[in-house]
N, C-alpha and C. Protein backbone atom coordinates (compact mmCIF):
# COMPACT_ATOMS: atom_id res chain seq x y z
N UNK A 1 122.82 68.97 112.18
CA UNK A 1 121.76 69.79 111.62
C UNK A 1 121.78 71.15 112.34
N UNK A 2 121.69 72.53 111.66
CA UNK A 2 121.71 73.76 112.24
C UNK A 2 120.88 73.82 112.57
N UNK A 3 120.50 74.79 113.73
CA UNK A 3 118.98 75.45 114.27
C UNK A 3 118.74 76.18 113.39
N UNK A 4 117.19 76.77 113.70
CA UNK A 4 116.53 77.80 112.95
C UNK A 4 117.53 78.96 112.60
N UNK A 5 118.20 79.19 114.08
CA UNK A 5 119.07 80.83 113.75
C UNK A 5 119.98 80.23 113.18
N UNK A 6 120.99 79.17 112.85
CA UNK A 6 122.02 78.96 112.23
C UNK A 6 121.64 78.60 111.12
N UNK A 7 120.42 78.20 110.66
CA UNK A 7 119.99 78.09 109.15
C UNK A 7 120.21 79.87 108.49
N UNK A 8 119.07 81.07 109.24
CA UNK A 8 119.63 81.88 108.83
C UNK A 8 120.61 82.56 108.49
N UNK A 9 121.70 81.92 110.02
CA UNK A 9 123.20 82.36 109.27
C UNK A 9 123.60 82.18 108.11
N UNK A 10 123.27 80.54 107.56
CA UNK A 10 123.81 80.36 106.49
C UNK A 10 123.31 80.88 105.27
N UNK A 11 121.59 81.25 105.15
CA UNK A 11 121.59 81.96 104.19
C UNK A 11 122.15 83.20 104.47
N UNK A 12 122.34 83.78 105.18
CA UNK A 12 122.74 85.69 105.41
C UNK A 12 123.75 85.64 104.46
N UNK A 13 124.79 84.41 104.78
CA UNK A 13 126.62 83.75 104.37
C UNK A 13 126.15 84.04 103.14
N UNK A 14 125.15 83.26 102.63
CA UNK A 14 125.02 82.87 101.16
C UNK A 14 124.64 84.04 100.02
N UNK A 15 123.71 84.97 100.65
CA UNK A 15 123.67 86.11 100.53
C UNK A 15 124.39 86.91 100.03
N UNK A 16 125.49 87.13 100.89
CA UNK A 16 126.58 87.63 100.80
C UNK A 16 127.33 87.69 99.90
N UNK A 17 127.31 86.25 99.63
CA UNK A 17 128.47 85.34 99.12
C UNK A 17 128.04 85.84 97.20
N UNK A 18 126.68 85.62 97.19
CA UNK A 18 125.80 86.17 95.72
C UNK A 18 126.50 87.64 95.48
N UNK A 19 126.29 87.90 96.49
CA UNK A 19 126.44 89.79 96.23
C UNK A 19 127.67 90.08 95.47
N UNK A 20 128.80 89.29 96.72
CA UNK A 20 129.99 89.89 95.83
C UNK A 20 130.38 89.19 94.86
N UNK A 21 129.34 87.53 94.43
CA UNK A 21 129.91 87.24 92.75
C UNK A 21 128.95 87.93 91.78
N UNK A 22 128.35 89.00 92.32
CA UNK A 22 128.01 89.85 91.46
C UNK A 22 126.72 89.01 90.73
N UNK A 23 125.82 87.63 91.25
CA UNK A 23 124.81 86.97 90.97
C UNK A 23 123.53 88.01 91.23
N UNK A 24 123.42 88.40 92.49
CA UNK A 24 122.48 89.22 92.85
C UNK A 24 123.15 90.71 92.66
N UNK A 25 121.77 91.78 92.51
CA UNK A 25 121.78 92.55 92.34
C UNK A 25 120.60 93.21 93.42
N UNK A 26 121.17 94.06 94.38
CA UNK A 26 120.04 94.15 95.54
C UNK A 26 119.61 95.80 94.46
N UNK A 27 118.47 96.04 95.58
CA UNK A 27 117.11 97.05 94.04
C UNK A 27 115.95 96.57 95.19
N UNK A 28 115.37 98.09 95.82
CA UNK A 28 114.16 98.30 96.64
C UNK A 28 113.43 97.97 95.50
N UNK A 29 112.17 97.26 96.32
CA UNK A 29 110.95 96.63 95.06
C UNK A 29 111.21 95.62 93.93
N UNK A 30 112.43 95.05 94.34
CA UNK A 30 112.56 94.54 92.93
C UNK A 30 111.57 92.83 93.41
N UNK A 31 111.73 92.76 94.52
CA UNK A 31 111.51 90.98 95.01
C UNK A 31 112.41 90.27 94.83
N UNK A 32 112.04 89.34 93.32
CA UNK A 32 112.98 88.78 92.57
C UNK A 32 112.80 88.84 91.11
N UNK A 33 113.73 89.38 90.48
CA UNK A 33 113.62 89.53 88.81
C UNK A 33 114.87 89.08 88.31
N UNK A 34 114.52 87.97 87.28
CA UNK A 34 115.53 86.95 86.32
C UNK A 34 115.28 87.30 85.27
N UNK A 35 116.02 88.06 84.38
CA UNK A 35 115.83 87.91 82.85
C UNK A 35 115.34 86.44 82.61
N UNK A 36 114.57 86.35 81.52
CA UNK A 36 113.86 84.61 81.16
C UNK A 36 115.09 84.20 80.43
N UNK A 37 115.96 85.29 79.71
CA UNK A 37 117.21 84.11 78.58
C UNK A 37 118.06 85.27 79.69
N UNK A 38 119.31 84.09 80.25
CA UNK A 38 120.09 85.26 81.07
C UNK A 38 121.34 84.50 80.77
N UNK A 39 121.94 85.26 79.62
CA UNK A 39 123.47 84.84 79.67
C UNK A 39 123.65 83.46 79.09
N UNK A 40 122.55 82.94 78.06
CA UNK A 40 122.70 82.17 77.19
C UNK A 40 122.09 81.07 77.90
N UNK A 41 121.17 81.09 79.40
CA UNK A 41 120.40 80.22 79.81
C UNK A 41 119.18 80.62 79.72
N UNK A 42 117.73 80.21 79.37
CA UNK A 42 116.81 80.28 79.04
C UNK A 42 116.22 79.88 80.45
N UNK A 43 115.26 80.75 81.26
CA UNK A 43 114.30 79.80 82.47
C UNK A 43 113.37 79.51 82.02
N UNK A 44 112.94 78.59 81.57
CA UNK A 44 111.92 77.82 81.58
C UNK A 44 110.87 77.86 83.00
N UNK A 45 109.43 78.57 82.89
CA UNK A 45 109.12 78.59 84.02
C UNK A 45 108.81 77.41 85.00
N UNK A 46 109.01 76.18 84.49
CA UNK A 46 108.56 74.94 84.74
C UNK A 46 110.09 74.38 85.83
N UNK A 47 111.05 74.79 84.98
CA UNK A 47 112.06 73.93 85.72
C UNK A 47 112.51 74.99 87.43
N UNK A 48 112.95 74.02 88.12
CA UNK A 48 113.23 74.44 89.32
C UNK A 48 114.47 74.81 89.65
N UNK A 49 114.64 76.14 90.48
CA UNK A 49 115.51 77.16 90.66
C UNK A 49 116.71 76.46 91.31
N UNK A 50 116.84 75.57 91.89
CA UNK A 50 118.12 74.35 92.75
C UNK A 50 118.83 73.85 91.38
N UNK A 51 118.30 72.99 90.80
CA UNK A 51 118.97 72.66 89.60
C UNK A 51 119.45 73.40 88.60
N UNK A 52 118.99 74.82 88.60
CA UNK A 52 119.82 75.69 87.63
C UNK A 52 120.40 76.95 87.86
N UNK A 53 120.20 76.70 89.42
CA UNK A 53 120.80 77.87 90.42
C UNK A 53 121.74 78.50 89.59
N UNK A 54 123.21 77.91 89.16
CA UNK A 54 124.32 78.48 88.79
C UNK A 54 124.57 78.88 87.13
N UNK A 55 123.41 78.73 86.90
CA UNK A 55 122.89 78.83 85.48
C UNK A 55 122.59 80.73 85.36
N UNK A 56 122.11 80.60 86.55
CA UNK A 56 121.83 82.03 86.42
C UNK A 56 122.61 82.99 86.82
N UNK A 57 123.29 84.08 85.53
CA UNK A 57 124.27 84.77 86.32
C UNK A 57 124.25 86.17 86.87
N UNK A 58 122.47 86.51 86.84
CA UNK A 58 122.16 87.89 87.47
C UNK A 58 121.01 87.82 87.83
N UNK A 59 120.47 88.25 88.85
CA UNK A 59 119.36 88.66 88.95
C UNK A 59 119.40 89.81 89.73
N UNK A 60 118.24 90.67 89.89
CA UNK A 60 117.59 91.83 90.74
C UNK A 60 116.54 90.98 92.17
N UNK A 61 117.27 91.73 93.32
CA UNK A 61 116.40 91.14 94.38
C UNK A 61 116.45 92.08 95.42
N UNK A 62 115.07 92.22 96.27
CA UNK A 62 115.42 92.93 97.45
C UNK A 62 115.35 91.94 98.59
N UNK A 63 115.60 92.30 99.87
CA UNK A 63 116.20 91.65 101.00
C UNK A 63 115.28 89.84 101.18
N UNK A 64 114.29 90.10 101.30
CA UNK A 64 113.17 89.06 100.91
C UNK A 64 113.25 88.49 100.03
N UNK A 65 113.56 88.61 98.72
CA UNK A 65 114.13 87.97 97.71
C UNK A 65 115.28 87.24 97.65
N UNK A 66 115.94 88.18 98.06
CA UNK A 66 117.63 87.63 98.17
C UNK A 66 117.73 86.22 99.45
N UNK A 67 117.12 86.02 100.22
CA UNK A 67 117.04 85.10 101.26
C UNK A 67 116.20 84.14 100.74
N UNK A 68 114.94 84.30 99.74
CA UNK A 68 114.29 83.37 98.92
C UNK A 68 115.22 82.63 98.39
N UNK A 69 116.34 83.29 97.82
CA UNK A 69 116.82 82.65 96.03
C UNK A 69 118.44 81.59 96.90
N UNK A 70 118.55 82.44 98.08
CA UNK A 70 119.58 81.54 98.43
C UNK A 70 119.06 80.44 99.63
N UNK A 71 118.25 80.77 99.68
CA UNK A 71 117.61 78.79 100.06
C UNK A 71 117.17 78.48 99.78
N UNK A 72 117.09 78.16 98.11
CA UNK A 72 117.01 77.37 97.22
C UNK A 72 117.93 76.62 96.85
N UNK A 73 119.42 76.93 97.79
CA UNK A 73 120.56 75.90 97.49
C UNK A 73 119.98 75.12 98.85
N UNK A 74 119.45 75.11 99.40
CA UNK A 74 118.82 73.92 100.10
C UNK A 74 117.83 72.93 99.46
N UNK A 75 117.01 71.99 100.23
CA UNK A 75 116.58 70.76 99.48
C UNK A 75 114.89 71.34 99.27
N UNK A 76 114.94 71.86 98.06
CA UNK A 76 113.81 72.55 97.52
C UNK A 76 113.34 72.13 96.20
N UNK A 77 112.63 72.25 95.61
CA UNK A 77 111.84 72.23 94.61
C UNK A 77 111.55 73.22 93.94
N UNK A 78 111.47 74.70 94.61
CA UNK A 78 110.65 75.84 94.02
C UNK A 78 111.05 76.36 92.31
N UNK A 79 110.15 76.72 91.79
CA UNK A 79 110.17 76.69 90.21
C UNK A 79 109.91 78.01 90.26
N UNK A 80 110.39 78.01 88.94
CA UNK A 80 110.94 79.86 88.26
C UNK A 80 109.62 80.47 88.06
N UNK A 81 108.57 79.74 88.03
CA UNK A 81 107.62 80.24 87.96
C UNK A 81 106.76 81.08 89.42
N UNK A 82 107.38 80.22 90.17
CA UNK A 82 106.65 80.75 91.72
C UNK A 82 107.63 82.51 91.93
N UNK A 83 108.77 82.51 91.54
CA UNK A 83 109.69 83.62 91.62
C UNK A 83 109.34 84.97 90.67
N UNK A 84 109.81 84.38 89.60
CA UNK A 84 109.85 85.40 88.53
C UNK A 84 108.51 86.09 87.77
N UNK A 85 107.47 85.22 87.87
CA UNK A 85 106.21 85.77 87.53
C UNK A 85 105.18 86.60 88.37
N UNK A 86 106.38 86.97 89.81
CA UNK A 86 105.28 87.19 90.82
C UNK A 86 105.56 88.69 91.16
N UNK A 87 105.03 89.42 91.98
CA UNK A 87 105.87 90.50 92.87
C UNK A 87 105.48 90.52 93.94
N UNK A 88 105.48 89.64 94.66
CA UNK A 88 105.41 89.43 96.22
C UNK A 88 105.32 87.85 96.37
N UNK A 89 105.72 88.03 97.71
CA UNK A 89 105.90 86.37 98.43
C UNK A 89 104.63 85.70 98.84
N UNK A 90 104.20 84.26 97.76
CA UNK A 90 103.17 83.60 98.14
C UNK A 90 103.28 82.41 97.79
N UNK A 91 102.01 81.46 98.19
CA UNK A 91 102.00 80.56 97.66
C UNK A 91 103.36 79.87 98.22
N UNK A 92 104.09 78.38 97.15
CA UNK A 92 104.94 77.88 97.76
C UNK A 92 106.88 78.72 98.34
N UNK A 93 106.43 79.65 97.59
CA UNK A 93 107.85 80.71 97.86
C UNK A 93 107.80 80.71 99.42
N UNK A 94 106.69 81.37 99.83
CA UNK A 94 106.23 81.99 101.00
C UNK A 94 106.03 81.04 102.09
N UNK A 95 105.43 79.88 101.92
CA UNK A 95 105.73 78.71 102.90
C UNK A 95 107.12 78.28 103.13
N UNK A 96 107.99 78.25 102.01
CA UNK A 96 109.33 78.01 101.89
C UNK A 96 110.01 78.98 102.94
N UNK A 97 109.59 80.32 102.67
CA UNK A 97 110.56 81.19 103.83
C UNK A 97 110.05 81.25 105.04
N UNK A 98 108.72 80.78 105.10
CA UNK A 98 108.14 80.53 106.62
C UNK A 98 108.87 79.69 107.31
N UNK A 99 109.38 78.84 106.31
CA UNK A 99 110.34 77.49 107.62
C UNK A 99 111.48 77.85 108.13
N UNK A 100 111.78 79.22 107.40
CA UNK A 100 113.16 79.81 108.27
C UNK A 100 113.05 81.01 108.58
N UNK A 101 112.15 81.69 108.81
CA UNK A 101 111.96 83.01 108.98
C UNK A 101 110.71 83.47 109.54
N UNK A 102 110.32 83.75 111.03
CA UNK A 102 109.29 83.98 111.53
C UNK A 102 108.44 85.59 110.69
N UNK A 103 107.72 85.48 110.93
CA UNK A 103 106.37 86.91 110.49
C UNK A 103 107.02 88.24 110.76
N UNK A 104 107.63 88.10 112.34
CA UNK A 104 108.34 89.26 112.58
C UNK A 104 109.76 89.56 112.11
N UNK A 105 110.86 88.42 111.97
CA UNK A 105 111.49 88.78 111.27
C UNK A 105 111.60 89.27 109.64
N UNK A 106 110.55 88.58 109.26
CA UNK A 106 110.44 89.44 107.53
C UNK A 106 109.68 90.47 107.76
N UNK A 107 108.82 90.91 108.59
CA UNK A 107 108.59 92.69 108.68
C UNK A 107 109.59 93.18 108.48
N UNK A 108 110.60 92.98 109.69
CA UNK A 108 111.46 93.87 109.93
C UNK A 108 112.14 94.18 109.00
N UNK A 109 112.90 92.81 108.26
CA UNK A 109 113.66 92.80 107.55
C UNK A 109 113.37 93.33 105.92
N UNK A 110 112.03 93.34 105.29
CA UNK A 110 111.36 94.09 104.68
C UNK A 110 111.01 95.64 104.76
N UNK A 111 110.58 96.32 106.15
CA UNK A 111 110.79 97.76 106.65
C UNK A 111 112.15 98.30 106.57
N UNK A 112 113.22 97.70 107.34
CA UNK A 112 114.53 97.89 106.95
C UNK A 112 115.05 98.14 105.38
N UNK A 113 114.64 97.29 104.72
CA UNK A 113 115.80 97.16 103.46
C UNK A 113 114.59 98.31 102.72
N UNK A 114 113.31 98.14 102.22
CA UNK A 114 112.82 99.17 101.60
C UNK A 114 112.74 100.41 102.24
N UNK A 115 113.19 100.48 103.26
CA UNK A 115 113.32 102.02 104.07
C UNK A 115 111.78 102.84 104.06
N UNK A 116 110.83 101.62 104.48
CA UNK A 116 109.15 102.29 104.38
C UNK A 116 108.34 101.22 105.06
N UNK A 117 107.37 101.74 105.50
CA UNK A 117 106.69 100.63 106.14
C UNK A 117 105.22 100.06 105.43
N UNK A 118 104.50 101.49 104.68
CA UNK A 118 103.23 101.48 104.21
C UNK A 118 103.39 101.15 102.14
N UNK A 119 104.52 100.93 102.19
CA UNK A 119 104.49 100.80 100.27
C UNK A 119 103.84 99.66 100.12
N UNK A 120 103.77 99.59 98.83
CA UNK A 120 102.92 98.64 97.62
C UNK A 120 103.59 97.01 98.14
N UNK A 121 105.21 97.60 98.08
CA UNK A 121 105.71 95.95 98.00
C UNK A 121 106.35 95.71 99.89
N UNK A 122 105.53 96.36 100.94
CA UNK A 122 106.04 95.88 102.02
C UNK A 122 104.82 95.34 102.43
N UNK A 123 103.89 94.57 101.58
CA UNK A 123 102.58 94.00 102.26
C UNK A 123 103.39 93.22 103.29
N UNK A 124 104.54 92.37 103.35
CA UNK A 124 104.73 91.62 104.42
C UNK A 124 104.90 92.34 105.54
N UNK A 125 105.56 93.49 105.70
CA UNK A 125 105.79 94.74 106.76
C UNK A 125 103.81 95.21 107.46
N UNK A 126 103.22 94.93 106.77
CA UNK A 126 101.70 95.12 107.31
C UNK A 126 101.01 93.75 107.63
N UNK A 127 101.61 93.06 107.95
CA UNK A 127 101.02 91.84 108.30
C UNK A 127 100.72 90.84 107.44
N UNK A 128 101.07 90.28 106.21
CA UNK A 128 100.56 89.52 105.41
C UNK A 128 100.95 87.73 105.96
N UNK A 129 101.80 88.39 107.06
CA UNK A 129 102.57 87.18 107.27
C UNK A 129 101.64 86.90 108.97
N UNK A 130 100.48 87.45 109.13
CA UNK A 130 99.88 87.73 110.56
C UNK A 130 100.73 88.41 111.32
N UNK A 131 101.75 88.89 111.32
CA UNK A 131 102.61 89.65 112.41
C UNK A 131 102.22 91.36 111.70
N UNK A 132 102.13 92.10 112.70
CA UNK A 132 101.97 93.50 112.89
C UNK A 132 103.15 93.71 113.80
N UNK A 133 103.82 94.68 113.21
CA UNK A 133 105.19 95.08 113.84
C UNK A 133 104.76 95.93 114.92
N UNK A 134 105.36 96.24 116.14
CA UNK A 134 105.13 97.46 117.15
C UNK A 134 105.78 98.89 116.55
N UNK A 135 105.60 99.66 117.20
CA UNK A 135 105.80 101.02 116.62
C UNK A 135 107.18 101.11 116.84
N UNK A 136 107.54 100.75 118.02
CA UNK A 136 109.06 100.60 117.92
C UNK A 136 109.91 99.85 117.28
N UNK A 137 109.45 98.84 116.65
CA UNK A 137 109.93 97.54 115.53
C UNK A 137 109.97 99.11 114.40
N UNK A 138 108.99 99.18 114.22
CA UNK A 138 108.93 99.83 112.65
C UNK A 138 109.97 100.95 112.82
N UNK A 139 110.19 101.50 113.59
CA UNK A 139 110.97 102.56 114.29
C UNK A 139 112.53 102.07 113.86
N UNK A 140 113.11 101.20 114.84
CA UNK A 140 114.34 101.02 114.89
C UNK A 140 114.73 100.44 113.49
N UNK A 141 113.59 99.46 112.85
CA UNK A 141 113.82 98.91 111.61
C UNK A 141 113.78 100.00 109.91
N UNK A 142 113.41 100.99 110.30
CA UNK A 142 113.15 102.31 109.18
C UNK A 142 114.96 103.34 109.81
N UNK A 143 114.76 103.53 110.85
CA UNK A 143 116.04 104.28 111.08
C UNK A 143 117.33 103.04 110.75
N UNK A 144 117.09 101.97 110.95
CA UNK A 144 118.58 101.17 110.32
C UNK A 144 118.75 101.22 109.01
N UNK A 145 117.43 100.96 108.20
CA UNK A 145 117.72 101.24 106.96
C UNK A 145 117.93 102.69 106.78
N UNK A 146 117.42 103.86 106.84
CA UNK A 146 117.61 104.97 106.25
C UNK A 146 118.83 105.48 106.31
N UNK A 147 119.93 104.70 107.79
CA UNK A 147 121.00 105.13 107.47
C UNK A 147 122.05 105.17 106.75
N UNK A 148 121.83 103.62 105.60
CA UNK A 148 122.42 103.69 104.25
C UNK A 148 121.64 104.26 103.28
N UNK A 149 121.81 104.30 102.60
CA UNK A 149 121.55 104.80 101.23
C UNK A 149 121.60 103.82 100.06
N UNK A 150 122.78 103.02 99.61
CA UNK A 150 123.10 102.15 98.96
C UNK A 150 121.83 101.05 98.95
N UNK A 151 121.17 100.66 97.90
CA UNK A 151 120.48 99.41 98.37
C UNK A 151 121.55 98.11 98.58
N UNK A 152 122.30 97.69 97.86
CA UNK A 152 123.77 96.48 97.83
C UNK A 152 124.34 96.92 99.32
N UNK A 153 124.77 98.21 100.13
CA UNK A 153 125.65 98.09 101.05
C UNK A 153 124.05 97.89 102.34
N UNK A 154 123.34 98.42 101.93
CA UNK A 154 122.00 98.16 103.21
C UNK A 154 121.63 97.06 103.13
N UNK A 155 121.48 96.01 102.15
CA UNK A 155 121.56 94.51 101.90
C UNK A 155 122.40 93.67 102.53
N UNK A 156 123.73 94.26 102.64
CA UNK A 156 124.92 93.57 103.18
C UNK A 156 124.75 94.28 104.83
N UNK A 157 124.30 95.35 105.57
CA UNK A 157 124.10 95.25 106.38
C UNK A 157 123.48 94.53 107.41
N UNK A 158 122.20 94.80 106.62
CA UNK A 158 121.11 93.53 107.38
C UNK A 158 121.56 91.71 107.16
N UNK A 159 122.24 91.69 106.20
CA UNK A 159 123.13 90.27 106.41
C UNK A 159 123.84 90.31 107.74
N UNK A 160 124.66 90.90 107.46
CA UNK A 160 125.51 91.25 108.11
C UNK A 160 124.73 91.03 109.99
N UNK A 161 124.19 91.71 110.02
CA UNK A 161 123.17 92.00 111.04
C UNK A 161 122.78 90.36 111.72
N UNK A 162 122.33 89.81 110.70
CA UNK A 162 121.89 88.61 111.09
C UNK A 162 123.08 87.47 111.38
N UNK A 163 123.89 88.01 110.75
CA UNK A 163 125.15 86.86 110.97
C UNK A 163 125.59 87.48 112.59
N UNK A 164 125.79 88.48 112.90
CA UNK A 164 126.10 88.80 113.84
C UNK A 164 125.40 88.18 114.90
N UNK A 165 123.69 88.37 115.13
CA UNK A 165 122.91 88.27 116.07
C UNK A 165 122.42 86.89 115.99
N UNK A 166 123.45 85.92 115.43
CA UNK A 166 122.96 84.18 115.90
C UNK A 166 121.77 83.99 114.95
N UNK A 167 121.36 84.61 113.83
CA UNK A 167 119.92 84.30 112.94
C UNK A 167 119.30 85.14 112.80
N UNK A 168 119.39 86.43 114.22
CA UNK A 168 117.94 87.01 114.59
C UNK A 168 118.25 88.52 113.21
N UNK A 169 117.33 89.16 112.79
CA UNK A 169 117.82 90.45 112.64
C UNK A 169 117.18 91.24 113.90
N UNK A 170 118.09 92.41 114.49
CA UNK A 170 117.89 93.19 115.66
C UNK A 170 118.64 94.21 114.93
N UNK A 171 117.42 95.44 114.54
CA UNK A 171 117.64 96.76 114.23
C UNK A 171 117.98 97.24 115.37
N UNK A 172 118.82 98.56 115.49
CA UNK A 172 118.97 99.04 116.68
C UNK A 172 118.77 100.25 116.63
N UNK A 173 118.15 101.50 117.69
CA UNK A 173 117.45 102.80 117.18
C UNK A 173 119.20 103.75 117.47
């Protein structure tokens, strides 16, 4: 069984792995967005995202999203309905990424990839998760992102990032 940080590795892997089959589509603000008929599969908001994972051959996600949708190839339940009808992380989504992802790492990792700390869709970056980032969190985590541009190659950074650092993400100023 992996630890906490080697669970993240494996989603970061998995991540990744979406990006370049061209499944995900990284997009600041997007969360997670599934066409409902995508490519001749219909989501049904009822049925659950594990069982028709490979059914789906695109979606739009930002960094928080994208780590949602790929641990769902783990032993989950979560339904298209908790995802696609929402624009932010709650409810059972949000307990789901709590078991692998502390408060402070989804600030960060939320400040980072939307390259902002105070927007609409970084309520988790303001504490929704009880963590309040330090000024220097928000700091090093806004200058890592701003130095791409790309949302897909700043996506693959902060993967990247985490595969490197054993689970953790560690922006650096």
């Amino acid at each position: 069984m992996a630890s906490p940080g080697g669970k993240r590795v494996i989603i970061a892997k998995d991540v990744l792995k979406q990006l370049d089959a061209g499944r995900y589509g990284a997009s600041v603000g997007a969360y997670v967005r599934i066409p409902i008929y995508n490519n001749g599969f219909y989501a049904d908001k009822a049925d659950d995202i594990q069982s028709n994972f490979n059914k789906v051959k695109t979606c739009s996600v930002c960094a928080i999203g994208s780590c949602l949708m790929s641990i769902t190839h783990f032993k989950n339940k979560l339904k298209f309905r908790d995802v696609i009808f929402q624009s932010s992380l709650h409810g059972e989504a949000k307990e789901l990424m709590s078991k692998y992802f502390t408060p402070r790492q989804l600030s960060m990792i939320e400040i980072a990839f939307e390259k902002r700390y105070s927007s609409g869709f970084s309520n988790y970056a303001r504490g929704a998760f009880g963590y309040i980032p330090s000024q220097d969190e928000i700091d090093a985590s806004l200058l890592f992102g701003s130095k791409i541009y790309s949302d897909t190659k700043r996506l693959r950074a902060i993967m990247q990032n985490i595969i490197t650092n054993k689970g953790e993400f560690i922006p650096t100023k």
